[in-house]
Protein backbone atom coordinates (compact mmCIF):
# COMPACT_ATOMS: atom_id res chain seq x y z
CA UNK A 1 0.00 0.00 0.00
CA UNK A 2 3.23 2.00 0.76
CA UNK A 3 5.97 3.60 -1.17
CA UNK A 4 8.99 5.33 0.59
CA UNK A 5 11.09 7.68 -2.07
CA UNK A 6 14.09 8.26 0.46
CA UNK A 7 16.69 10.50 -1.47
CA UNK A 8 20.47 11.03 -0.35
CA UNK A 9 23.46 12.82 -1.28
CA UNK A 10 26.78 11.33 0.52
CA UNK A 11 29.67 13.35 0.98
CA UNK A 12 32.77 14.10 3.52
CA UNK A 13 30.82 17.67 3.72
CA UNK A 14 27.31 16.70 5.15
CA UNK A 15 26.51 17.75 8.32
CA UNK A 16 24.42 14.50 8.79
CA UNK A 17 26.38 11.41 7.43
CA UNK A 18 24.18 9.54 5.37
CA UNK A 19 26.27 6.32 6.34
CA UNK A 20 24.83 6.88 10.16
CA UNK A 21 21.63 7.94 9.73
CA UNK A 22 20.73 6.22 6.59
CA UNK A 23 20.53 2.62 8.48
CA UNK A 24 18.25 4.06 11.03
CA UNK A 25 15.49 5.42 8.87
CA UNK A 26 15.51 2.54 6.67
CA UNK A 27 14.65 0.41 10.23
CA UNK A 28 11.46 0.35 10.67
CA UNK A 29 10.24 0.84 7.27
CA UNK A 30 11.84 -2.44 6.20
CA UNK A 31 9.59 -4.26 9.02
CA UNK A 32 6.46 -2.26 8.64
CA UNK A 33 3.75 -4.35 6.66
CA UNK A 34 2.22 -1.67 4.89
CA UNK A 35 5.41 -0.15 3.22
CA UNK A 36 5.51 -2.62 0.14
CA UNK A 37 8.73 -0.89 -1.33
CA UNK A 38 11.65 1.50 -0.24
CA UNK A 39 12.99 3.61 -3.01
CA UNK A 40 16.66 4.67 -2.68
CA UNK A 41 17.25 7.52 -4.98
CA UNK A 42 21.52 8.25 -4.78
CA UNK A 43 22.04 11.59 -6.21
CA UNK A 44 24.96 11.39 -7.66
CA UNK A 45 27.16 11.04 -4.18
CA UNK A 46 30.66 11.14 -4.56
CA UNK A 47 30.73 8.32 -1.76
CA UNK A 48 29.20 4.76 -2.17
CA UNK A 49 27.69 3.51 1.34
CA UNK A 50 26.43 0.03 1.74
CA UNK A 51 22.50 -0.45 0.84
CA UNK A 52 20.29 -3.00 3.05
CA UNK A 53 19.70 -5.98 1.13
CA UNK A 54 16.01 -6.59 1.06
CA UNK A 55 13.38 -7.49 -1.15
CA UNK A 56 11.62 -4.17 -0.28
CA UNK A 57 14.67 -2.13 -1.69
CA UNK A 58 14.80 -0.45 -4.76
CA UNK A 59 18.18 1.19 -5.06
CA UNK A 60 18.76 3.88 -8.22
CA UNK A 61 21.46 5.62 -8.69
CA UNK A 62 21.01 9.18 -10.87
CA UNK A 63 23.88 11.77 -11.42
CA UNK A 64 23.50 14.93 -9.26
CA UNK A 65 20.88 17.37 -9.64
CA UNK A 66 19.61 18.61 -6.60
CA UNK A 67 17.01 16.65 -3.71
CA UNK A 68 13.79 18.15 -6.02
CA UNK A 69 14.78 16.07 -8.56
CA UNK A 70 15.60 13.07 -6.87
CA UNK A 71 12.16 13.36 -5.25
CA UNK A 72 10.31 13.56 -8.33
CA UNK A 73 12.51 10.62 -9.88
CA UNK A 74 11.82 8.73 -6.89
CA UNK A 75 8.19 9.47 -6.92
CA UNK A 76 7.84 8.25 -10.63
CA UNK A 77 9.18 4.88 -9.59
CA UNK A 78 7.02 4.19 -7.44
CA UNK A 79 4.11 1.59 -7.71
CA UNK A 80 1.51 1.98 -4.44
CA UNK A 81 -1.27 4.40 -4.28
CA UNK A 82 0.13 5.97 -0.89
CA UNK A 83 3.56 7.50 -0.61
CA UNK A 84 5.69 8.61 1.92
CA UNK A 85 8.77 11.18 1.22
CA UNK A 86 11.31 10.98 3.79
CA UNK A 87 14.61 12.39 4.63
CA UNK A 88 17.85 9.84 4.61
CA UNK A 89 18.01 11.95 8.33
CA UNK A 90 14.35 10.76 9.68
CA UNK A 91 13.84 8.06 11.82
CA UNK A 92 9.94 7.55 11.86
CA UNK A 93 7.94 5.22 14.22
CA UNK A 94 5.33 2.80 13.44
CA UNK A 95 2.77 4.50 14.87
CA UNK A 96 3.63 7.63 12.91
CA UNK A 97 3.11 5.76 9.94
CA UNK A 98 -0.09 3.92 10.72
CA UNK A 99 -1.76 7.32 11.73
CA UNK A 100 -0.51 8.93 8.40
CA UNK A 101 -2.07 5.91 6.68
CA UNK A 102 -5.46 6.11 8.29
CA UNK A 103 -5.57 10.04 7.80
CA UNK A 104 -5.25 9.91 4.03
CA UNK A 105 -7.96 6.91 4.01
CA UNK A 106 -10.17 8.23 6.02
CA UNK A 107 -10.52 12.28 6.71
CA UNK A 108 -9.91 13.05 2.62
CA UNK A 109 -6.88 14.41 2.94
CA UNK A 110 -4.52 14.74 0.04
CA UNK A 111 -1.34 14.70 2.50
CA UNK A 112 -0.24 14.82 5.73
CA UNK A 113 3.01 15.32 7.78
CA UNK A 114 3.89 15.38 11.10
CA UNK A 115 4.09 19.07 13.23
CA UNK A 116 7.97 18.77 14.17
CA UNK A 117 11.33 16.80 15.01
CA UNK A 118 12.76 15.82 17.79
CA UNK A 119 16.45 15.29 17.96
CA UNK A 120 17.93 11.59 17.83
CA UNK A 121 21.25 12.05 19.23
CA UNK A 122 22.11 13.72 22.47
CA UNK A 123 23.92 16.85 23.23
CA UNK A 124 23.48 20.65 23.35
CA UNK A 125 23.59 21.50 19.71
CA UNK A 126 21.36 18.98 18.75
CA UNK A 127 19.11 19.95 21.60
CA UNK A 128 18.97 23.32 20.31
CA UNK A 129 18.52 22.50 16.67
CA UNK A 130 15.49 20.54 17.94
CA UNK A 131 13.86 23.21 19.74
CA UNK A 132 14.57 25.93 17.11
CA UNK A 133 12.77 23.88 14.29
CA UNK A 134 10.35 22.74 17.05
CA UNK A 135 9.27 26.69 17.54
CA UNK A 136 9.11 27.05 13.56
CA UNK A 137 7.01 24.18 12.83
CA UNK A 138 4.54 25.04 15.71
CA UNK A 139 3.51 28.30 14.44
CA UNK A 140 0.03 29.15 14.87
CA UNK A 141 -1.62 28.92 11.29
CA UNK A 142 1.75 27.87 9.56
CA UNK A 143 0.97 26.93 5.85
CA UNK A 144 4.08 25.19 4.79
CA UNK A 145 4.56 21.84 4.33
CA UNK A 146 6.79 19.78 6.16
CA UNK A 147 8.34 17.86 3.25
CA UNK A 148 11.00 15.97 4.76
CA UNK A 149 8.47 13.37 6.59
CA UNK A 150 4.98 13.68 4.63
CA UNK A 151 2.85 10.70 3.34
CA UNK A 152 1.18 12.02 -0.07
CA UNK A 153 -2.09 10.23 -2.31
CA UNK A 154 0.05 9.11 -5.35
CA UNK A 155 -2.23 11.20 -7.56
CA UNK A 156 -0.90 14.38 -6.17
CA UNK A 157 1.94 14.56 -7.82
CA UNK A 158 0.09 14.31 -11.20
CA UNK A 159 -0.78 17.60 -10.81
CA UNK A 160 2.40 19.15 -8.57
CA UNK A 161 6.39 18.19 -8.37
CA UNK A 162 8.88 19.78 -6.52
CA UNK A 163 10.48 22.15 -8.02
CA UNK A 164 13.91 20.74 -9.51
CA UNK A 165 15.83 24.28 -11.07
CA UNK A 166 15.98 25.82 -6.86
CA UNK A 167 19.04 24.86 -4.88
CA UNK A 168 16.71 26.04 -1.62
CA UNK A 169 13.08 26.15 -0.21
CA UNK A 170 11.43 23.47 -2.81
CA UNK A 171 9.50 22.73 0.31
CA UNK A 172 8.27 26.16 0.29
CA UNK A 173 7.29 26.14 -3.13
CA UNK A 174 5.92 22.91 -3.18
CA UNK A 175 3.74 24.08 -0.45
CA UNK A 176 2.58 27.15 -2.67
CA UNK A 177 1.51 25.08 -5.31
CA UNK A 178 -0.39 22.77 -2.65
CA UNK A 179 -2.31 25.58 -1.29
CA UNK A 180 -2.73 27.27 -4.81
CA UNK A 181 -4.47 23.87 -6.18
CA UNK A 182 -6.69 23.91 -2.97
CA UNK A 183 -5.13 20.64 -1.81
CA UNK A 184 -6.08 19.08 1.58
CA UNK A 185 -3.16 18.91 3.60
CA UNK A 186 -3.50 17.94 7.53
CA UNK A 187 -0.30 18.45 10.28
CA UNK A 188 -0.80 15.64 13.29
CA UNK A 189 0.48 16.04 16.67
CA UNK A 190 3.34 13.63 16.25
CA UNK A 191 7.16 13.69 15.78
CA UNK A 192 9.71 11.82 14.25
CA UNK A 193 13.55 11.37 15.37
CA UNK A 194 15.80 13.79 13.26
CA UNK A 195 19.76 12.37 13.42
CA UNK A 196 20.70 16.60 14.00
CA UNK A 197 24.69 17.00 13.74
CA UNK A 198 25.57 16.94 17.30
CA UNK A 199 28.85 19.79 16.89
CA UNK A 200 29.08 23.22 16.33
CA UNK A 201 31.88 22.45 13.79
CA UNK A 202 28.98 20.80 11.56
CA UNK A 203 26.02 22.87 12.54
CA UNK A 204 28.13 26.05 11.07
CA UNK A 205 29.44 24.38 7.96
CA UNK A 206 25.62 23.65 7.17
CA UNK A 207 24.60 27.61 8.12
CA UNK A 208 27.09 28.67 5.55
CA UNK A 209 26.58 26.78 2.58
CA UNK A 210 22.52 27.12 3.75
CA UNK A 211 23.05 31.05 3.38
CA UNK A 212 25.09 30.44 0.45
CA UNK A 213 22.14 28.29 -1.27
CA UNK A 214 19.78 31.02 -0.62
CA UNK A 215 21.64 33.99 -1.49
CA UNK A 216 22.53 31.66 -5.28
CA UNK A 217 18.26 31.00 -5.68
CA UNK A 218 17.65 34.37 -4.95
CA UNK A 219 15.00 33.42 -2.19
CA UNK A 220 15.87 35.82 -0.01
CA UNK A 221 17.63 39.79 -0.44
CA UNK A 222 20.31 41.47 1.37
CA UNK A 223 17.84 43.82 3.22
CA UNK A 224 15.45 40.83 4.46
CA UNK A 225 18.97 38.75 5.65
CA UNK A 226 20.09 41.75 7.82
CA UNK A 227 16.83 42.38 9.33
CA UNK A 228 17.48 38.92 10.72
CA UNK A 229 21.23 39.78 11.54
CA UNK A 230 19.25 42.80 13.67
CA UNK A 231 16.54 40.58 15.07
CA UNK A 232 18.30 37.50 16.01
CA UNK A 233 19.49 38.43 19.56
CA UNK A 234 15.84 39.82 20.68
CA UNK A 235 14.51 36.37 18.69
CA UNK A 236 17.07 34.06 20.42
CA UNK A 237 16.73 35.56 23.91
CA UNK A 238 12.44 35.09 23.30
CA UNK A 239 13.42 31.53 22.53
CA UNK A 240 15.39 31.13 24.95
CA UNK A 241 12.70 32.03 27.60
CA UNK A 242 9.77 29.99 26.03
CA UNK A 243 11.72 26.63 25.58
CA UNK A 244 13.37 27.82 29.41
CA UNK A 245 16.81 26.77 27.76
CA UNK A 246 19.67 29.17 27.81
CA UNK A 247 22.23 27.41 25.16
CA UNK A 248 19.45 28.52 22.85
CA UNK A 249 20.98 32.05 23.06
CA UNK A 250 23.68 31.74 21.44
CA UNK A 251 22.82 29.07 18.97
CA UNK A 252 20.87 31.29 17.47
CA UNK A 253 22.96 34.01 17.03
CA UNK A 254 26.00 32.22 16.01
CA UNK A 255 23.32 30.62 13.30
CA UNK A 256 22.16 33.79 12.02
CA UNK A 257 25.46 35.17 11.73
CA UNK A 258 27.27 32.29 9.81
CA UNK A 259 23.93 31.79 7.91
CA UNK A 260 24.72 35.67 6.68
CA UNK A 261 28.53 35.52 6.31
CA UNK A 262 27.31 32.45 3.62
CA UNK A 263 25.02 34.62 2.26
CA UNK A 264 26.89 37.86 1.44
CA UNK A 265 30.17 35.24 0.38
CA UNK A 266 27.72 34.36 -2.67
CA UNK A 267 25.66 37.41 -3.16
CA UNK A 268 29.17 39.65 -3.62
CA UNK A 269 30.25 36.98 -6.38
CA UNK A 270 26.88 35.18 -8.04
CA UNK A 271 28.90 32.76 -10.14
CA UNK A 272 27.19 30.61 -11.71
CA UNK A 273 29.81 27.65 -11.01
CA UNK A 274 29.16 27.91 -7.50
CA UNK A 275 25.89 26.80 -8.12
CA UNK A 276 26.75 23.50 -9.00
CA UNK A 277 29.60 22.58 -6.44
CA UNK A 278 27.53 24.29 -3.68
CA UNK A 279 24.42 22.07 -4.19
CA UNK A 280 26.38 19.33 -3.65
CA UNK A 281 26.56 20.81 0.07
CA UNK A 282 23.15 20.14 0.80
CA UNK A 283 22.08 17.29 2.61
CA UNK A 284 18.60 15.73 2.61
């Protein structure tokens, strides 16, 4: 009844190695009766990792081109009416994917994903990285999609794909489209487990080539990324008090700054080789 499309993208650079986490999300899927196949979609990684050996696994292999692409390839591979899109980073539990199963069957939803992460591994950074995406994914009335852990009716993406030409936010856009084609999309009360890097070494290389990814799609301008420069310690000390966790403090500033010293690295040059090798900085 099931199809997972699990994308990944290997390298000595990712701030969550596929090798680790990639074992762990593919878990429980393998012994879940309702997921009747598990799509591997490599993008093109410049390192080979071992795949399970199952009957369950379908393992392609696709030269690089960005996780929106490897989606949709993944997508058009598979064969069951229901499928789930999951980051090589997500660990989900049966239960999350029973309840995701019964939503789209029953309450005539088109989609549904889960309302945040919670961190895997232990330690301060991760614990931060947790809450941060915890407060962004709670947001009263949010209308994005939570792409990297949503179960979707196959017939969906007959009429939307991600978007394959951004480097950035094709969760965003995806969501657009959702909400412009009046889709039914439903957010349940659960979590998955999210294998966050657990250093600040790692969290800061992804910040940078993050901020470098946005400034190259042009999601975001100079004036909106300093506003957020401004904002950040007023935002990370209102964190900090809600989620009653200092560390949050400055994890969020040293976020906001790397995230811009990314950004203006790119926006002062706008090459378009950069594109290319920075993409391949982007792990999913």
């Amino acid at each position: 009844m099931i199809s997972v499309v699990i994308p990944f993208y290997c390298s000595p650079k990712l701030h969550t190695h596929v090798k680790f986490s990639l074992p762990l999300c593919l878990k429980p899927l393998l012994l879940h009766d309702l997921v009747k196949e598990i799509i591997l979609v490599d993008d093109g990684s410049p390192l080979r990792i071992n795949i399970s050996e199952s009957s369950k696994v379908r393992y392609y292999r696709i030269s690089h081109h960005g996780i929106g692409y490897a989606r949709n390839f993944g997508v058009s591979k598979a064969t069951q009416p229901f499928i789930l899109i999951l980051d090589s980073d997500i660990i989900v539990s049966k239960n999350l994917i029973d309840s995701f199963f019964q939503v789209l069957k029953e309450k005539g939803a088109d989609m549904v994903c889960l309302s945040y992460v919670e961190a895997y591994v232990e330690g301060i950074w991760a614990k931060c990285e947790e809450l941060y995406w915890r407060h962004n994914e709670s947001q009263t009335g949010k209308w994005w999609l939570s792409c990297g852990c949503m179960m979707v009716k196959r017939e969906v993406f007959d009429k939307i794909k991600f978007e394959e030409s951004v480097l950035s936010d094709e969760d965003t856009l995806f969501s657009k489209e959702a909400r412009r084609l009046c889709l039914k999309s439903l957010t349940l009360s659960l979590t998955a487990k999210h294998v966050f890097a657990a250093t600040l070494k790692s969290l800061k290389r992804k910040w940078y080539y993050g901020g470098k990814r946005v400034a190259l799609n042009q999601t975001k301008n100079l004036n909106q990324v300093v506003k957020g420069l401004v904002y950040s310690p007023i935002f990370a000390v209102k964190l900090a008090i809600k989620y009653r966790y200092a560390p949050l403090i400055p994890f969020i500033i040293i976020r906001t700054i790397t995230f811009f010293k990314g950004f203006v690295s790119i926006s002062e040059k706008q090459e378009g080789v950069l594109a290319a090798s920075n993409a391949q900085d982007s792990g999913y």
